[in-house]
N, C-alpha and C. Protein backbone atom coordinates (compact mmCIF):
# COMPACT_ATOMS: atom_id res chain seq x y z
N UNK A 1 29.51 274.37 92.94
CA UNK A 1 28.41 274.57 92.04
C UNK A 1 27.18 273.98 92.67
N UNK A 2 26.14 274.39 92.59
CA UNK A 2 24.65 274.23 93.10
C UNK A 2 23.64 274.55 91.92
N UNK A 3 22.94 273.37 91.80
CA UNK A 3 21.94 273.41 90.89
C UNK A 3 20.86 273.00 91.37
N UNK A 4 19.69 273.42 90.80
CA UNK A 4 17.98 273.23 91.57
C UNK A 4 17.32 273.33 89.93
N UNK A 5 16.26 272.06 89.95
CA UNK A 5 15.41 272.17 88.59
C UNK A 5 14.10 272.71 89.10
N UNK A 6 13.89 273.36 88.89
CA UNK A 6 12.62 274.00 88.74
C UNK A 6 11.64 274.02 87.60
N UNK A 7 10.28 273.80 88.25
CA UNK A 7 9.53 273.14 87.37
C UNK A 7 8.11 273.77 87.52
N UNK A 8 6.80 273.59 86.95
CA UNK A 8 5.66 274.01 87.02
C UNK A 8 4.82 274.03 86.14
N UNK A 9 3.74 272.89 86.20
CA UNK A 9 2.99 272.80 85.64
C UNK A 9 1.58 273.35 85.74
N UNK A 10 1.30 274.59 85.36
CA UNK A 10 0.62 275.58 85.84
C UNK A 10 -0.04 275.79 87.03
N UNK A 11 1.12 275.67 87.76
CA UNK A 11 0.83 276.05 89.31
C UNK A 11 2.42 277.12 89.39
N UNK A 12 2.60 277.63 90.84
CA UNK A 12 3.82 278.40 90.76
C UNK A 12 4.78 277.33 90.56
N UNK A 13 6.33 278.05 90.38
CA UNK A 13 7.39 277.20 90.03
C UNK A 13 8.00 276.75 91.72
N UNK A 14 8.42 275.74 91.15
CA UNK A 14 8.79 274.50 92.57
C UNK A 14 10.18 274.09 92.29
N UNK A 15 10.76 274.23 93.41
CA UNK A 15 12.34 272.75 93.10
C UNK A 15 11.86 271.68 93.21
N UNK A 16 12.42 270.92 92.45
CA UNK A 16 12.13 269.45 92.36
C UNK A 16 13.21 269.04 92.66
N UNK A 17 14.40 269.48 92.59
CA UNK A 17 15.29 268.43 92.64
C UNK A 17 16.65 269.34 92.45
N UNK A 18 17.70 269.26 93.80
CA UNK A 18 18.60 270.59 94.48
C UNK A 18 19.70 268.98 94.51
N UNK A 19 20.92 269.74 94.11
CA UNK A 19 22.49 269.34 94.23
C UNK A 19 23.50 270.32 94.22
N UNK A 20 24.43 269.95 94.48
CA UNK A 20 25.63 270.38 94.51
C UNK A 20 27.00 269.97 94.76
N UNK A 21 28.03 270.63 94.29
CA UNK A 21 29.10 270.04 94.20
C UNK A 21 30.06 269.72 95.76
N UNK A 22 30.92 268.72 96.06
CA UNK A 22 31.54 268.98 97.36
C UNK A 22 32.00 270.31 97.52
N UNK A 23 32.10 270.98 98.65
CA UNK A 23 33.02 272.38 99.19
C UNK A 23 34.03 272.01 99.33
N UNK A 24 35.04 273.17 98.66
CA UNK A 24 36.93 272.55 98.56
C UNK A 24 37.36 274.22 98.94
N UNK A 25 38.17 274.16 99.07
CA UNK A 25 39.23 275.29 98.77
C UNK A 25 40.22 275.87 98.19
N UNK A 26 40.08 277.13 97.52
CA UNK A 26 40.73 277.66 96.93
C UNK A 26 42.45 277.02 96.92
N UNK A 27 42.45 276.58 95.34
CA UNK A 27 43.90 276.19 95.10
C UNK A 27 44.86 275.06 95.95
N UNK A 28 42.95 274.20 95.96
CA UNK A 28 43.28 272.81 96.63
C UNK A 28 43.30 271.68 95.65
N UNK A 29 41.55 270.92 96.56
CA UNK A 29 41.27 269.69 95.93
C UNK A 29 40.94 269.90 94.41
N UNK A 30 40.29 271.04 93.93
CA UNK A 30 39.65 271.10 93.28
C UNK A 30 40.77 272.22 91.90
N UNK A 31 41.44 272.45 92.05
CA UNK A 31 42.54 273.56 91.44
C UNK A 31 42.36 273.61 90.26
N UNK A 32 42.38 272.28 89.60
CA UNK A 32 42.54 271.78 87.85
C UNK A 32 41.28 271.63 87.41
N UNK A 33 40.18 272.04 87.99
CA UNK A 33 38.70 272.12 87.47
C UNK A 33 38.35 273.55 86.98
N UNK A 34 37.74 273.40 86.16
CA UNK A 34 37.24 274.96 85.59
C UNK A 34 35.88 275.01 85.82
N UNK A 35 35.17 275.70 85.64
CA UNK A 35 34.00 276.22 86.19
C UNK A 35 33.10 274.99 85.38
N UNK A 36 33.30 274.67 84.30
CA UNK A 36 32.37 273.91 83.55
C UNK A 36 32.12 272.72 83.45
N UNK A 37 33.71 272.17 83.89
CA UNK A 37 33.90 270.85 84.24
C UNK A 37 33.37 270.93 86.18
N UNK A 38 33.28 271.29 86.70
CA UNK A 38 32.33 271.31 88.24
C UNK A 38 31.09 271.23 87.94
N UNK A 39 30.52 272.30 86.90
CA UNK A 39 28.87 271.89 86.80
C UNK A 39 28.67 270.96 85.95
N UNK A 40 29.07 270.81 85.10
CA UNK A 40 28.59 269.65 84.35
C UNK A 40 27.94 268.37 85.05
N UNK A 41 28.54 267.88 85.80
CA UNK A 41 28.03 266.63 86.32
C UNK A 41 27.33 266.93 87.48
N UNK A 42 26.85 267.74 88.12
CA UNK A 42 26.13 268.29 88.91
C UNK A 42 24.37 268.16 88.19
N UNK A 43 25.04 268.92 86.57
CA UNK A 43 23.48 269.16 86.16
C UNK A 43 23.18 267.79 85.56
N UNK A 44 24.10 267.28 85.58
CA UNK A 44 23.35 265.54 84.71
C UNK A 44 22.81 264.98 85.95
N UNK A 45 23.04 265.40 86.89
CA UNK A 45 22.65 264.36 88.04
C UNK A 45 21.14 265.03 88.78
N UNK A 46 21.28 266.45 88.42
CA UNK A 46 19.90 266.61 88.25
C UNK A 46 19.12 266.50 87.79
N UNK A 47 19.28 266.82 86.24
CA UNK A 47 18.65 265.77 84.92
C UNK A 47 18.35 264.32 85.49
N UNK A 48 18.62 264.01 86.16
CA UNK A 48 18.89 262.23 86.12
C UNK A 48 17.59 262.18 87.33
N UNK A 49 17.85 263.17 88.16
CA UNK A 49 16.87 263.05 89.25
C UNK A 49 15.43 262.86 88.86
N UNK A 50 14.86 263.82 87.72
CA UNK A 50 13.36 264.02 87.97
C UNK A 50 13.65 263.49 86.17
N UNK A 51 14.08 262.84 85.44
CA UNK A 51 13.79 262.34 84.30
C UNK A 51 12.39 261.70 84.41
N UNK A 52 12.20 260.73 85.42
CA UNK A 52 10.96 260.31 85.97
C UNK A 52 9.73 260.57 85.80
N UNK A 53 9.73 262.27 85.89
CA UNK A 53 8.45 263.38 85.26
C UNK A 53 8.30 262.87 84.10
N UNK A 54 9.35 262.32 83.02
CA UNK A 54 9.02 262.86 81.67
C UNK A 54 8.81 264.14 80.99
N UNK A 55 9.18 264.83 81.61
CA UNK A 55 8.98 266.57 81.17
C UNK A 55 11.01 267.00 80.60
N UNK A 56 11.63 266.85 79.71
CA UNK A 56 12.24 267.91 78.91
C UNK A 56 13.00 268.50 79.64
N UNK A 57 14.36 268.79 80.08
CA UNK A 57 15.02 270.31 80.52
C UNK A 57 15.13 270.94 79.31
N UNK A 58 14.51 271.94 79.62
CA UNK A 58 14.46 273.08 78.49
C UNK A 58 14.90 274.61 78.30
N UNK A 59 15.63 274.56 79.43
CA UNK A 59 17.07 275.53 79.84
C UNK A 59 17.63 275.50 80.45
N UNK A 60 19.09 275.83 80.53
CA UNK A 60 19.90 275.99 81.85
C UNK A 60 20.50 277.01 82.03
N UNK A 61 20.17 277.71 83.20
CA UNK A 61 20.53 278.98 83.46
C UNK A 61 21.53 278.70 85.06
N UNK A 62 22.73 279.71 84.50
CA UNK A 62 23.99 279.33 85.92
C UNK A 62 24.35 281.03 86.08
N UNK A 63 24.52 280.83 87.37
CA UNK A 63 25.07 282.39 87.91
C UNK A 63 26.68 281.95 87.59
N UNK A 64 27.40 283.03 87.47
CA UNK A 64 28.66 282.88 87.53
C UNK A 64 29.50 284.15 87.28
N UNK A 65 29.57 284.50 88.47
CA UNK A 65 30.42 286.18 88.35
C UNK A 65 32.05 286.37 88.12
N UNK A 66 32.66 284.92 88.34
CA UNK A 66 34.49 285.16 88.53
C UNK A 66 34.66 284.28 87.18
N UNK A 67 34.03 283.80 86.37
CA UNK A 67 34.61 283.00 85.61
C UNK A 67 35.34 283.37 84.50
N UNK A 68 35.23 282.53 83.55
CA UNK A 68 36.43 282.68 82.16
C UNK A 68 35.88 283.77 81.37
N UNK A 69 34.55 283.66 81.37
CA UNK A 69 33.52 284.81 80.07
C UNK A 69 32.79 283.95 79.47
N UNK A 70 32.63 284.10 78.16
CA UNK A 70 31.46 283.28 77.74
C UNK A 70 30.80 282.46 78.26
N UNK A 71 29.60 281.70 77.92
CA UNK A 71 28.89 281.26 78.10
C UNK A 71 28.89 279.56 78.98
N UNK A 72 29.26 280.00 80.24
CA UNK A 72 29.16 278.78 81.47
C UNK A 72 28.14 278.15 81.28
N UNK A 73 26.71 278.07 80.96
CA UNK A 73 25.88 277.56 81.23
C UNK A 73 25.46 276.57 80.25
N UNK A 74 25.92 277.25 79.16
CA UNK A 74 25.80 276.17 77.91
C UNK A 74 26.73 275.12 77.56
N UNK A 75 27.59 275.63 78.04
CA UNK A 75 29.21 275.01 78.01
C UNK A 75 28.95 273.88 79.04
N UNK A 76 28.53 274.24 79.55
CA UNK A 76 27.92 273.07 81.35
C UNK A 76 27.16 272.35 80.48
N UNK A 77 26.10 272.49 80.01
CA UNK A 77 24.73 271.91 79.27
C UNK A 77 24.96 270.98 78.53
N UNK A 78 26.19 271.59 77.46
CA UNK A 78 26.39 270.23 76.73
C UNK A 78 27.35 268.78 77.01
N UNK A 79 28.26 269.76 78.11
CA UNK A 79 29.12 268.50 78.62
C UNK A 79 28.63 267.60 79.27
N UNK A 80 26.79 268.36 80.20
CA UNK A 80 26.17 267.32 81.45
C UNK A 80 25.51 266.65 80.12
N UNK A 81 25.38 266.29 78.47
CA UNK A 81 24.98 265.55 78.08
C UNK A 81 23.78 266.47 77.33
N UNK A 82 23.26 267.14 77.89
CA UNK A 82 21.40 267.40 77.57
C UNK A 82 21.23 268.08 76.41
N UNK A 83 22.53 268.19 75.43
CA UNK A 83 21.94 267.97 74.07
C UNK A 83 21.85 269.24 73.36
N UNK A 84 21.90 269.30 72.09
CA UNK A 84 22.46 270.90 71.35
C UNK A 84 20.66 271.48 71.26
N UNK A 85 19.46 270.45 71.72
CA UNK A 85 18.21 271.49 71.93
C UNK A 85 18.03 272.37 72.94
N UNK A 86 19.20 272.45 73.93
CA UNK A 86 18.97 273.07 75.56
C UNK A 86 19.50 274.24 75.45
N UNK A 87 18.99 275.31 75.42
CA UNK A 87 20.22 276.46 75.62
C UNK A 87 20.62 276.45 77.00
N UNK A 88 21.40 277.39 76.64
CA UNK A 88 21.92 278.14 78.52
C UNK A 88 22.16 279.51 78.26
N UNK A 89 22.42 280.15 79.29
CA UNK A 89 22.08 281.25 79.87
C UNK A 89 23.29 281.75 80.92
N UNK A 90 24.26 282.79 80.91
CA UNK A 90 25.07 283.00 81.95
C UNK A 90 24.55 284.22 82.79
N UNK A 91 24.14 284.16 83.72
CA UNK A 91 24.07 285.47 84.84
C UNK A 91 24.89 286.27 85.22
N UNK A 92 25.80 287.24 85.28
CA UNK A 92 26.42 287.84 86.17
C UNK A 92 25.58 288.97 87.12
N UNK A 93 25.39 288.72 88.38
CA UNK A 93 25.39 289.44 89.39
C UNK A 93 25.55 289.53 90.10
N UNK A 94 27.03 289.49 90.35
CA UNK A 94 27.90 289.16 91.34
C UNK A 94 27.98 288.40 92.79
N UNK A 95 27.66 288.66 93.89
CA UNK A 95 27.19 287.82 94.84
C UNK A 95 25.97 287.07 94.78
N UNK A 96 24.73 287.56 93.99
CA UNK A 96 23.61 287.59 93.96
C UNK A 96 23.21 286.69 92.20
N UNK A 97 24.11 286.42 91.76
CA UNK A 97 24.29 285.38 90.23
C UNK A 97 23.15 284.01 90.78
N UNK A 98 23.49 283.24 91.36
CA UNK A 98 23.01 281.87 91.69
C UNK A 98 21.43 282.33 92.01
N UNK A 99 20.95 283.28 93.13
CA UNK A 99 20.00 283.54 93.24
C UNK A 99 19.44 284.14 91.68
N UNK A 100 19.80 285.39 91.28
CA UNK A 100 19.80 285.53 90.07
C UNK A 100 18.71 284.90 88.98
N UNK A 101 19.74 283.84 89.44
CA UNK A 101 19.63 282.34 88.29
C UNK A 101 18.32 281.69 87.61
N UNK A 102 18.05 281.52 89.62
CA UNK A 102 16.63 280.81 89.77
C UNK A 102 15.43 281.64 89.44
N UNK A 103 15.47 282.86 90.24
CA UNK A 103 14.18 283.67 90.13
C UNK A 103 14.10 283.62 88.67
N UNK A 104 15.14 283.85 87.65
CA UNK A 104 15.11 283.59 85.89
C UNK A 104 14.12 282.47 85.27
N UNK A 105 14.67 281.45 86.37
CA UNK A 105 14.12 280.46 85.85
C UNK A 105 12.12 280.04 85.97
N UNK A 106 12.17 280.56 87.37
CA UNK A 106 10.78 280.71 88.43
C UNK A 106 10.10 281.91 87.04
N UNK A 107 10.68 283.11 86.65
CA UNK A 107 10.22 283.72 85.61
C UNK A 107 9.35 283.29 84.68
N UNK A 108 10.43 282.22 84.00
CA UNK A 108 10.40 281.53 82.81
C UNK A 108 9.15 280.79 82.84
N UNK A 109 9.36 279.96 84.01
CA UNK A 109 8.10 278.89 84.07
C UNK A 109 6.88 279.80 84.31
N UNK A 110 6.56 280.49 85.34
CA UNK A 110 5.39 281.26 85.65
C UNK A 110 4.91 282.16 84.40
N UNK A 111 6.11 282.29 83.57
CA UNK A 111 5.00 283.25 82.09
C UNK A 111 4.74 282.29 81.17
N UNK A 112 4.85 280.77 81.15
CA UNK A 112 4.61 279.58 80.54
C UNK A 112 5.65 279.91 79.17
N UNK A 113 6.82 280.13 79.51
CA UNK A 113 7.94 279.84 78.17
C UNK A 113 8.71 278.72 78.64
N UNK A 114 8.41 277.86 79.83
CA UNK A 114 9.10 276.75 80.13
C UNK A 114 8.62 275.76 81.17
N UNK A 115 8.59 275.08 80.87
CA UNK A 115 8.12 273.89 82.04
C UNK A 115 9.30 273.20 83.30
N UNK A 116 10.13 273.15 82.60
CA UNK A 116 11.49 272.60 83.25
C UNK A 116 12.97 273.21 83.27
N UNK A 117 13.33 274.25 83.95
CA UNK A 117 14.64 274.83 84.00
C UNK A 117 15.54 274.19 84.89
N UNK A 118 16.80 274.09 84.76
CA UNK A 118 18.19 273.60 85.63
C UNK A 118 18.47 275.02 85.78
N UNK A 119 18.43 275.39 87.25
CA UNK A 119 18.78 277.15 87.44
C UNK A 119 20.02 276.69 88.91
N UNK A 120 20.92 277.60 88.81
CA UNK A 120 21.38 277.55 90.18
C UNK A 120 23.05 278.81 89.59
N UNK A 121 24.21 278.52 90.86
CA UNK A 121 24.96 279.22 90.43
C UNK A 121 26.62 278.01 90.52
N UNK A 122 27.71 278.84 90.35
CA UNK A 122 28.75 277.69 89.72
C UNK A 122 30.07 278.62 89.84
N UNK A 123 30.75 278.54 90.62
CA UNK A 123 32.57 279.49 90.43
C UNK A 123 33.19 278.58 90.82
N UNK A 124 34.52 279.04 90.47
CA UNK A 124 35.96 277.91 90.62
C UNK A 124 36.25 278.88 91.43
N UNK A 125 36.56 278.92 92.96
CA UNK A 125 37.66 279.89 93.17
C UNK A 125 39.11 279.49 92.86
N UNK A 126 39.25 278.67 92.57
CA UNK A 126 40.52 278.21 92.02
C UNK A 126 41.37 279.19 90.78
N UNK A 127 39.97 278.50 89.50
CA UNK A 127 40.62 279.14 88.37
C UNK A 127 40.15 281.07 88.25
N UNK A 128 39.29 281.14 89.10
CA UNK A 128 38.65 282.57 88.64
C UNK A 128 39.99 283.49 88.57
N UNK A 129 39.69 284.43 87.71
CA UNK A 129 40.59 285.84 88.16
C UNK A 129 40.64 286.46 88.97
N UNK A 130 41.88 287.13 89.51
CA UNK A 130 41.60 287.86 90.65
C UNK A 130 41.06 289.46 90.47
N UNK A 131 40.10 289.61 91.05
CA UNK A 131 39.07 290.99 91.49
C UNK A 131 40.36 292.19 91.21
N UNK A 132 39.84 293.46 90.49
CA UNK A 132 40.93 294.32 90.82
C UNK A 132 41.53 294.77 91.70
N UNK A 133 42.39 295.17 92.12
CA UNK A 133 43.39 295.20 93.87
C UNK A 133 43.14 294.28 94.86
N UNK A 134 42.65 293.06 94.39
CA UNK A 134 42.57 292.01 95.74
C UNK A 134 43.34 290.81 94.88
N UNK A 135 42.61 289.33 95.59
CA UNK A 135 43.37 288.17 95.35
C UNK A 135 42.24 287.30 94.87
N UNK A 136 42.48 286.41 94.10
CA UNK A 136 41.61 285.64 93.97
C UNK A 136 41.10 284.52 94.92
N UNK A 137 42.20 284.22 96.20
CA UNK A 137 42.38 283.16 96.93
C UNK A 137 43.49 281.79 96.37
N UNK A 138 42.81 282.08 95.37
CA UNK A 138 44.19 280.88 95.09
C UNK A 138 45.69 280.72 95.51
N UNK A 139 46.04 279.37 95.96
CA UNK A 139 47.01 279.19 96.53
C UNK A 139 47.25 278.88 98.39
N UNK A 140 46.05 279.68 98.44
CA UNK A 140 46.35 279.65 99.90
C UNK A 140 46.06 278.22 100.48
C-alpha cells in the first residue's frame, strides 16, 4: 500500500507527505493481512506526518482493483483513526487505480472542494481473488 497527502492552498496540488507499506510476497510475510488492515497504518502515519500544517484530512481516496468490494478506503480511514467526518472513496482502474487515486485527489483540491486529501493505491496479493483463468499468486 502507498499513500501520498496531497494538499493546496490555492496554488496547484502538491505531495506533502508519501509512504508506504514494506514489499512482501504473495502468500508470504504478509498472507493474514487484508487490504485494510495494510493501509490503515500507512494512512495514520501520513496523517501523523503533516498534522503540523494544522489543515484537516478531508478525504481518503485508495485505488484498489483485486480486493474484497466495498469500500477500502473508508474501511482504511476509520481504522487509521481519522474519524467518522472523513469519507473515502474506492477507485477501481485496474493497473492504473493508485494513479487514479491521486489525480482524484489533485482534482479535488484544484476545484477548491478540498484542501487536504490522503490519495494513493492499496492490494493484498495475498488475499485478492484470483483474475478469471489465471492465479492470484498466492501460495507461491
Amino acid at each position: 500500500m502507498a499513500a501520498d497527502i496531497v494538499t493546496g492552498t490555492g496554488g496547484p496540488p502538491v505531495v506533502v507527505a508519501a509512504r508506504r507499506t514494506p514489499v512482501g510476497t504473495a502468500g508470504h510475510a504478509f498472507k493474514a493481512l487484508t487490504v485494510d488492515r495494510l493501509a490503515a497504518p500507512v494512512i495514520a502515519a501520513v496523517a501523523g506526518d503533516v498534522a503540523h500544517l494544522g489543515v484537516p484530512v478531508e478525504d481518503v481516496i485508495l485505488g484498489n482493483c483485486m480486493g474484497p468490494g466495498g469500500n477500502v478506503a473508508r474501511v482504511s480511514a476509520l481504522a487509521a483513526g481519522l474519524g467518522h467526518g472523513v469519507p473515502g472513496v474506492t477507485v477501481d482502474r485496474q493497473c492504473g487505480s493508485g494513479l487514479a487515486a491521486i489525480l482524484l485527489a489533485g482534482q479535488a483540491i484544484r476545484a477548491g472542494d478540498a484542501d487536504l486529501v490522503v490519495a494513493g493505491g492499496a492490494e493484498s496479493a495475498s488475499i485478492s481473488a484470483a483474475p478469471p483463468g489465471g492465479s492470484s499468486g498466492a501460495g507461491r
